[in-house]
C-alpha atoms as a PDB file:
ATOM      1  CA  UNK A   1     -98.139  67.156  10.534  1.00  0.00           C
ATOM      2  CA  UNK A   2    -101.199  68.699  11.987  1.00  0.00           C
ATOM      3  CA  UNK A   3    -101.555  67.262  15.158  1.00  0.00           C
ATOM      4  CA  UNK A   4     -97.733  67.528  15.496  1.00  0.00           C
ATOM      5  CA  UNK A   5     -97.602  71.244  15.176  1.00  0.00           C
ATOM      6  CA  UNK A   6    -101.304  71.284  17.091  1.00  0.00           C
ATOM      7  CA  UNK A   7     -99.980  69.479  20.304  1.00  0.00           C
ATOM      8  CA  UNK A   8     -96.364  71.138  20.065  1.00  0.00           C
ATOM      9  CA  UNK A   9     -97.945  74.302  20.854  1.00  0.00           C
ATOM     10  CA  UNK A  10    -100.653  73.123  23.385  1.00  0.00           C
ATOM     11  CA  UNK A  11     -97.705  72.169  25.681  1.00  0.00           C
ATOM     12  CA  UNK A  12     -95.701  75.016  25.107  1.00  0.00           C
ATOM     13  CA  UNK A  13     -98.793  77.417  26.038  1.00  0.00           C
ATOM     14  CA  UNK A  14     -99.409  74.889  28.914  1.00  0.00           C
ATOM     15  CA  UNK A  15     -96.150  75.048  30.673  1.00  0.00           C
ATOM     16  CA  UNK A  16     -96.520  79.399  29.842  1.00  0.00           C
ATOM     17  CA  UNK A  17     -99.725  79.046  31.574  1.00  0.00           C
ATOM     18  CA  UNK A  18     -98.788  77.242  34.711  1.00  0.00           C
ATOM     19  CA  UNK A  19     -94.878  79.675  35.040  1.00  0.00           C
ATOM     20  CA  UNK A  20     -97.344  82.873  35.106  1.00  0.00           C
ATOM     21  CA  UNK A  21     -99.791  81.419  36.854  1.00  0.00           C
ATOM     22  CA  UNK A  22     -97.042  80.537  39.521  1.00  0.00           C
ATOM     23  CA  UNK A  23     -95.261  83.657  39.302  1.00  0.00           C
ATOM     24  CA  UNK A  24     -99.203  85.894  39.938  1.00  0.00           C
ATOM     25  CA  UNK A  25     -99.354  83.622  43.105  1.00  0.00           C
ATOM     26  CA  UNK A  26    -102.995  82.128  41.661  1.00  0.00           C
ATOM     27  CA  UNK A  27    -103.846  78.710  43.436  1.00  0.00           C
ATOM     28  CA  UNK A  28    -103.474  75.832  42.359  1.00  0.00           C
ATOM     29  CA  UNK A  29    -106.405  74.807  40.707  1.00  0.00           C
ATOM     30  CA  UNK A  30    -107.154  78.369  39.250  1.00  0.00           C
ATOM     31  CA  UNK A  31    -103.526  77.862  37.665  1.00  0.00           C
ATOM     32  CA  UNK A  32    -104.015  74.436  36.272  1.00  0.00           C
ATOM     33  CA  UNK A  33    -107.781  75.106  35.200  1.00  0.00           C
ATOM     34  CA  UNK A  34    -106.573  78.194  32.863  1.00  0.00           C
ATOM     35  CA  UNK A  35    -103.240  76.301  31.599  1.00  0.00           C
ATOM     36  CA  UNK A  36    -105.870  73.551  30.699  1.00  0.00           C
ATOM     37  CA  UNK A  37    -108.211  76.267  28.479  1.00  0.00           C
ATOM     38  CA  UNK A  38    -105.529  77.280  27.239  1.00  0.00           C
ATOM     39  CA  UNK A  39    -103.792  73.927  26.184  1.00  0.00           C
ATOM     40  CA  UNK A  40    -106.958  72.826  24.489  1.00  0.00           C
ATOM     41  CA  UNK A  41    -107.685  76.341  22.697  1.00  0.00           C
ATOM     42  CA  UNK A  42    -104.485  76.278  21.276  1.00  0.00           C
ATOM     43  CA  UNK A  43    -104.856  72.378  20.181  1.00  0.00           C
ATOM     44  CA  UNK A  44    -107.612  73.653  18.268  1.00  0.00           C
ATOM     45  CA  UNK A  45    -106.225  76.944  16.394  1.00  0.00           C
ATOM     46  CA  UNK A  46    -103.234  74.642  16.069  1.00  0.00           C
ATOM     47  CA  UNK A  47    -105.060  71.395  14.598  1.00  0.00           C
ATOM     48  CA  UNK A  48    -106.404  74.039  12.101  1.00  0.00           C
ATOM     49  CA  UNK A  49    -103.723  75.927  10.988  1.00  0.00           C
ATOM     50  CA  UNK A  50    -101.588  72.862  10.678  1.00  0.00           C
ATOM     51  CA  UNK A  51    -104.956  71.552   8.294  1.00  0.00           C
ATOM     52  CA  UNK A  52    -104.554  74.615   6.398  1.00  0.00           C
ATOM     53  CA  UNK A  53    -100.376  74.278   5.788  1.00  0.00           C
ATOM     54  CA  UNK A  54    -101.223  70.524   5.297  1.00  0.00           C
ATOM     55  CA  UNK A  55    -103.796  71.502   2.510  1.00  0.00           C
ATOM     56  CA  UNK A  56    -101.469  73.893   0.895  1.00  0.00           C
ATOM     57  CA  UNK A  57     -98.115  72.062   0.330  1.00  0.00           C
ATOM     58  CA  UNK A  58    -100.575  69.344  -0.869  1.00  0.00           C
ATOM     59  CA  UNK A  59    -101.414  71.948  -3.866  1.00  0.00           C
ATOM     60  CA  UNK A  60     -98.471  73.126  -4.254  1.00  0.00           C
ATOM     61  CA  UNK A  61     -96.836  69.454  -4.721  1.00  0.00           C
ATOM     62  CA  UNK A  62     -99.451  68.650  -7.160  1.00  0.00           C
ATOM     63  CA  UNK A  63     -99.049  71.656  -9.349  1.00  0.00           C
ATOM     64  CA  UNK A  64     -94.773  70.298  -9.519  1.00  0.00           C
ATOM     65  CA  UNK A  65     -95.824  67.383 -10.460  1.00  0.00           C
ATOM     66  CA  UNK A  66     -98.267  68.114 -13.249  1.00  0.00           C
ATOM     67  CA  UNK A  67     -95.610  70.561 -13.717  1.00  0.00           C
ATOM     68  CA  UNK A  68     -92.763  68.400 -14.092  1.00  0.00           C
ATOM     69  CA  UNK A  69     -95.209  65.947 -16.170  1.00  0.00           C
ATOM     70  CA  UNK A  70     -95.710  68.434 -19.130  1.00  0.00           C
ATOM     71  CA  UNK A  71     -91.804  69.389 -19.269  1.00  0.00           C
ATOM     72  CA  UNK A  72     -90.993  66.037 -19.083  1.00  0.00           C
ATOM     73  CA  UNK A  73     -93.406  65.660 -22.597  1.00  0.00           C
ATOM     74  CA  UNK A  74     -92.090  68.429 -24.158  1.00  0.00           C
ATOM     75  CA  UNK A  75     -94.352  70.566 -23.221  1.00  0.00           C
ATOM     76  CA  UNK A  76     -92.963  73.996 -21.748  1.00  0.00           C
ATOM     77  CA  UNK A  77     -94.823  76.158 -20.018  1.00  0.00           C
ATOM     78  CA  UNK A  78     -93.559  79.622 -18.840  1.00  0.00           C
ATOM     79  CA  UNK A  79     -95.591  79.082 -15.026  1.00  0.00           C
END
């Protein structure tokens, strides 16, 4: 899911990159040098942010199951 949701976004803020780069009238390898910074910047804050999410529905799918474990034992908790 991470690297799904990191490299999702590195294109999409790659192909931004190289329309405004484009549309300012840079050159071409000014253009593709930034749009590559920026692909791999926003790999990174993506690969950790999808970490994070990954880390959290983890915990939260543990906590229905032990959840679900207790009620299913008659044992009812009220959260």
């Amino acid at each position: 899911m991470s690297s799904r949701l990191a490299g999702s976004c590195a294109l999409i803020v790659f192909a931004f990159c190289l329309v405004q780069g484009i549309r300012a009238d840079n050159s071409f390898t000014t253009t593709v040098g930034r749009a590559l910074v920026g692909m791999a910047a926003t790999f990174g804050v993506g690969l950790l942010v999808g970490l994070v999410a990954q880390r959290m529905l983890d915990e939260n799918v543990k906590a229905e199951e032990r959840r679900l474990k207790k009620q299913s034992e008659g044992v009812v908790e009220d959260r």
